[in-house]
N, C-alpha and C. Protein backbone atom coordinates (compact mmCIF):
# COMPACT_ATOMS: atom_id res chain seq x y z
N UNK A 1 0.83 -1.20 0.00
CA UNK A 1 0.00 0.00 0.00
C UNK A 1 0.87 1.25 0.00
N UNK A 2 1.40 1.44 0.90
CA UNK A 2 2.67 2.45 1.26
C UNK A 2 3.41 2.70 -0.18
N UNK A 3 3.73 1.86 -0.75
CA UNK A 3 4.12 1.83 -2.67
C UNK A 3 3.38 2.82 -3.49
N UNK A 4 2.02 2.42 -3.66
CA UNK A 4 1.02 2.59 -4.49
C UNK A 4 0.88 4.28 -4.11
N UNK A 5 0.56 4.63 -2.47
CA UNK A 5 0.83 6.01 -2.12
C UNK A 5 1.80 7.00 -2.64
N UNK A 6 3.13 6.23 -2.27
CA UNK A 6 4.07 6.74 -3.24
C UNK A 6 4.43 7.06 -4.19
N UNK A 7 3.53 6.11 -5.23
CA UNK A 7 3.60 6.42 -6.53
C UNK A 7 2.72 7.05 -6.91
N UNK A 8 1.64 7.58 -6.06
CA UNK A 8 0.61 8.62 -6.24
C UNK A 8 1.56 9.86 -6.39
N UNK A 9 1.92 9.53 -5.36
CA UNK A 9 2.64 11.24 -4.72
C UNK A 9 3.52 11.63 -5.92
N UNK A 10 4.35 10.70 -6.42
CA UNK A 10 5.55 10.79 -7.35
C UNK A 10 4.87 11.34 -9.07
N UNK A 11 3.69 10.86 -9.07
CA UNK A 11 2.98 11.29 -10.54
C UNK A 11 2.22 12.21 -10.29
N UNK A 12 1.98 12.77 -8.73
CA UNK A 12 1.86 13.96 -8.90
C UNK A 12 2.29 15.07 -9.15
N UNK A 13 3.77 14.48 -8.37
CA UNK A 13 4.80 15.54 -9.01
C UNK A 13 5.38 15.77 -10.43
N UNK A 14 5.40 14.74 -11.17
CA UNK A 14 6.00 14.78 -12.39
C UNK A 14 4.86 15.89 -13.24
N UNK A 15 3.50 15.49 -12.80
CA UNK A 15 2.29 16.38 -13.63
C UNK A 15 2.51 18.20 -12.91
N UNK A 16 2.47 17.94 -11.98
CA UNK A 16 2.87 19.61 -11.01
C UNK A 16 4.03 20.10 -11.46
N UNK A 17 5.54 19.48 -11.81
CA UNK A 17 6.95 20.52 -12.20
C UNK A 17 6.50 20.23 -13.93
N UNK A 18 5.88 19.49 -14.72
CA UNK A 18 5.72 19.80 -15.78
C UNK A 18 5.18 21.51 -16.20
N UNK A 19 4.08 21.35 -15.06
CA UNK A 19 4.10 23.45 -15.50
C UNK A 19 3.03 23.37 -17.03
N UNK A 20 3.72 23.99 -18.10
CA UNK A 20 2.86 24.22 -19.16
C UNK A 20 2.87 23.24 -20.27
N UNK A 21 3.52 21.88 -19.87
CA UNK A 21 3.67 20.87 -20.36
C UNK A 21 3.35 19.59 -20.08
N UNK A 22 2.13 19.77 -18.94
CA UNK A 22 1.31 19.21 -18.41
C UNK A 22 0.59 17.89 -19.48
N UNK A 23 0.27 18.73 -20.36
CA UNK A 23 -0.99 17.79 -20.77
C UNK A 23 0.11 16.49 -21.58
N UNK A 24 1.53 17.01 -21.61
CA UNK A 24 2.27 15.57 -22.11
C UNK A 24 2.62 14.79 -21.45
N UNK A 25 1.55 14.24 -20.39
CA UNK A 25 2.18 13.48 -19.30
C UNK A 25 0.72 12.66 -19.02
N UNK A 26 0.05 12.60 -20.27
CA UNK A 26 -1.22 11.68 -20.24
C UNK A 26 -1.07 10.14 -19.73
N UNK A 27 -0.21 9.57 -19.86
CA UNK A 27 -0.38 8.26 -19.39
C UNK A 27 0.14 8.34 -17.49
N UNK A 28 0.68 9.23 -17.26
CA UNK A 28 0.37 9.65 -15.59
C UNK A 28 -0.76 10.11 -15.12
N UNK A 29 -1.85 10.81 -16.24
CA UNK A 29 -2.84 11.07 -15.64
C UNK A 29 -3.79 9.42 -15.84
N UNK A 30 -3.94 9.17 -16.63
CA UNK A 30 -4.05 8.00 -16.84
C UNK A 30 -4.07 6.88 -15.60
N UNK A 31 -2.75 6.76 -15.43
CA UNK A 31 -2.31 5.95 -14.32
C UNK A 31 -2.90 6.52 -12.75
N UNK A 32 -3.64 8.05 -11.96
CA UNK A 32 -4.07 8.39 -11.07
C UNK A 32 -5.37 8.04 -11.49
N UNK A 33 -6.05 8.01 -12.81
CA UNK A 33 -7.68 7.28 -12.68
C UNK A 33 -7.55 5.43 -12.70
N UNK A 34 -6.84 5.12 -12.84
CA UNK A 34 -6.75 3.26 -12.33
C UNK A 34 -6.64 3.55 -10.63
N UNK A 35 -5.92 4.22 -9.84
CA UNK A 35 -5.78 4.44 -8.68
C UNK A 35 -7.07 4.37 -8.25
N UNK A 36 -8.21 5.36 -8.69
CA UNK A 36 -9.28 5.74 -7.92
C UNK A 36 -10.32 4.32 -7.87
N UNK A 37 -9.54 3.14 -8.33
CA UNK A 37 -10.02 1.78 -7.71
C UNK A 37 -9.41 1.05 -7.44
N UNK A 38 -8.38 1.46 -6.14
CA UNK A 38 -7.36 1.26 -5.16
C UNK A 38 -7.94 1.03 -3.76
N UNK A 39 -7.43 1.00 -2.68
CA UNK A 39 -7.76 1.42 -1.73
C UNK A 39 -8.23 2.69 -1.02
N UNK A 40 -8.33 2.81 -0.18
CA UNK A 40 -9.47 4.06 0.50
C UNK A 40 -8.37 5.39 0.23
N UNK A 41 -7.00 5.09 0.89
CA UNK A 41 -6.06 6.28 0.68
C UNK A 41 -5.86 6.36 -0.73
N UNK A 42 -5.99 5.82 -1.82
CA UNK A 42 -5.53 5.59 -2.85
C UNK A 42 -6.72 6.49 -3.68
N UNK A 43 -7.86 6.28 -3.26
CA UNK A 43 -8.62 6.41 -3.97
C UNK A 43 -9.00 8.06 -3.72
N UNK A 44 -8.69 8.21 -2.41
CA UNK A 44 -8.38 9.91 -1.92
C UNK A 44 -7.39 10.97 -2.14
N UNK A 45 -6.60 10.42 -2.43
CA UNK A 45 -5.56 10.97 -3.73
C UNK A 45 -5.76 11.09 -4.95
N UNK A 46 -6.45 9.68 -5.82
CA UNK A 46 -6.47 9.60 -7.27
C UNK A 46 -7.42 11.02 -7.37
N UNK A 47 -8.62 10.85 -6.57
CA UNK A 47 -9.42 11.74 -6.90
C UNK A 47 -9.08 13.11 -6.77
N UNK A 48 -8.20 13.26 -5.88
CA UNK A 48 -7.56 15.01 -5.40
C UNK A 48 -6.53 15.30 -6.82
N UNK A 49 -6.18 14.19 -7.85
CA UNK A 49 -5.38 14.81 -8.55
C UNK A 49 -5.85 14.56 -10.00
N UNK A 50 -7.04 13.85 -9.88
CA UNK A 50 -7.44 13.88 -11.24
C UNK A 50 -8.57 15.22 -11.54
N UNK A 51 -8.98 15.64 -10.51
CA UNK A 51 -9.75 16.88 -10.21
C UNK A 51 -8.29 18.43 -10.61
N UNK A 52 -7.60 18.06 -10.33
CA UNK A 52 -6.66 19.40 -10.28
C UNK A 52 -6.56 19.64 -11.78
N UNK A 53 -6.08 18.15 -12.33
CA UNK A 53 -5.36 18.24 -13.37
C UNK A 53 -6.45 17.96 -14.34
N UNK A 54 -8.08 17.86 -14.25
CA UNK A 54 -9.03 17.66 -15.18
C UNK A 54 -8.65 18.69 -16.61
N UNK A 55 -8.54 19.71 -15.94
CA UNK A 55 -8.43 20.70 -17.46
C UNK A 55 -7.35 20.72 -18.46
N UNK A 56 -6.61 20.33 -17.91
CA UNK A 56 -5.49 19.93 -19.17
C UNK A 56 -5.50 18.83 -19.49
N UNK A 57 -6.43 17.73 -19.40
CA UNK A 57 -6.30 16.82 -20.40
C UNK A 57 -7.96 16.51 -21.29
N UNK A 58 -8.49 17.69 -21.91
CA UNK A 58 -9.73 17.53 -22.78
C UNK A 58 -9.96 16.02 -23.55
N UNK A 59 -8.95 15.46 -24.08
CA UNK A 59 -9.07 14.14 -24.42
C UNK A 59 -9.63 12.96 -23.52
N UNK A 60 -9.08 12.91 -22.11
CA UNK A 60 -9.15 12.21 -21.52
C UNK A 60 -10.87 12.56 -20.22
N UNK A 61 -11.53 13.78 -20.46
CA UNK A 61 -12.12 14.25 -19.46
C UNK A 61 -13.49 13.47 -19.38
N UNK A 62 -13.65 12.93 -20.20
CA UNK A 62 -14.76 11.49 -19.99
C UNK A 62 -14.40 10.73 -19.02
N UNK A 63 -13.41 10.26 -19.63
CA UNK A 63 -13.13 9.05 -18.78
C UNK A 63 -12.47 9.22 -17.37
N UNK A 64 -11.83 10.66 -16.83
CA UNK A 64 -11.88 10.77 -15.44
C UNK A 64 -13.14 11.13 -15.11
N UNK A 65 -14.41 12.00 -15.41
CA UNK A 65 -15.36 12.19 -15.26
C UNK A 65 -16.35 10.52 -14.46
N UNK A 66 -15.76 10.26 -15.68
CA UNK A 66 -16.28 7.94 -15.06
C UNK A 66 -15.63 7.88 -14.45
N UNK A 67 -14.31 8.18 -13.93
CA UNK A 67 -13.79 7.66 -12.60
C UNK A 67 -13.98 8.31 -11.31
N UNK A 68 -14.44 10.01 -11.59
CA UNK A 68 -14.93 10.21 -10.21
C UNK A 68 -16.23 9.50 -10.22
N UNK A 69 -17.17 9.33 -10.62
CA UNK A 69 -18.76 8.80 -10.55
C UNK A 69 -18.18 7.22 -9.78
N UNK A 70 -17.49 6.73 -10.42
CA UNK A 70 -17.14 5.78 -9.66
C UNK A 70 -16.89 5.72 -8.16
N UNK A 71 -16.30 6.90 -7.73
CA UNK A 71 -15.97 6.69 -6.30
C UNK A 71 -17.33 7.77 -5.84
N UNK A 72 -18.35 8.58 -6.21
CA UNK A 72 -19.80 8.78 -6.16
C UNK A 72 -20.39 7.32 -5.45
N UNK A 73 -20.12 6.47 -6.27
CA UNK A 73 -21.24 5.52 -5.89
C UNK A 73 -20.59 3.97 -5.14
N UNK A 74 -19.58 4.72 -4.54
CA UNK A 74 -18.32 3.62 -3.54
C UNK A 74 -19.12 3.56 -2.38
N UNK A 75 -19.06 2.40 -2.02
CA UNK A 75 -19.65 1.60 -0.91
C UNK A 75 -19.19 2.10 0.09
N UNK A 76 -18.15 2.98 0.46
CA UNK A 76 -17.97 3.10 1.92
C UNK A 76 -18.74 5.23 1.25
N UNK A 77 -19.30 5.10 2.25
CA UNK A 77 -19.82 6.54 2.30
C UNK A 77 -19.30 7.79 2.66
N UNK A 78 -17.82 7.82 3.33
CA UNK A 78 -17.02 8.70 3.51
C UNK A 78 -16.11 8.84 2.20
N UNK A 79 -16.26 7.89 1.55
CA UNK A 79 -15.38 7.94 0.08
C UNK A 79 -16.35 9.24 -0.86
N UNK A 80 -17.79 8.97 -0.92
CA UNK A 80 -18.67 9.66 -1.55
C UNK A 80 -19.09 10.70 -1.34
């Protein structure tokens, strides 16, 4: 688990010092919406950074859009 956190944290950073070169780092954003069907910490992160970084990736904004709804309708109710 402690890993998976880490590697949250670490693709957050690579998307955050990218700066205005953000949106070339799609398969990291990518990789924080598989997270958001992780565990509870996992899934509280994916979502804090797929929300930041929603606007720079127009291609992809469906399909994080389906991954927050996903944790919308997560069984534990503090997730939702």
């Amino acid at each position: 688990m402690a890993d998976s956190i880490e590697e949250l944290y670490e693709t957050y950073n690579i998307l955050t010092e990218a700066k205005e070169n953000v949106s070339k780092h799609s398969q990291e954003y990518l990789k924080c919406m598989e997270r958001t069907k992780g565990n509870d910490k996992e899934k509280k992160l994916a979502a804090q950074i797929v929300s930041k970084f929603f606007k720079h990736f127009p291609d992809l904004q469906e399909k994080a859009l389906n991954a927050i709804f996903d944790l919308c309708e997560d069984d534990d109710s503090m997730m939702r």
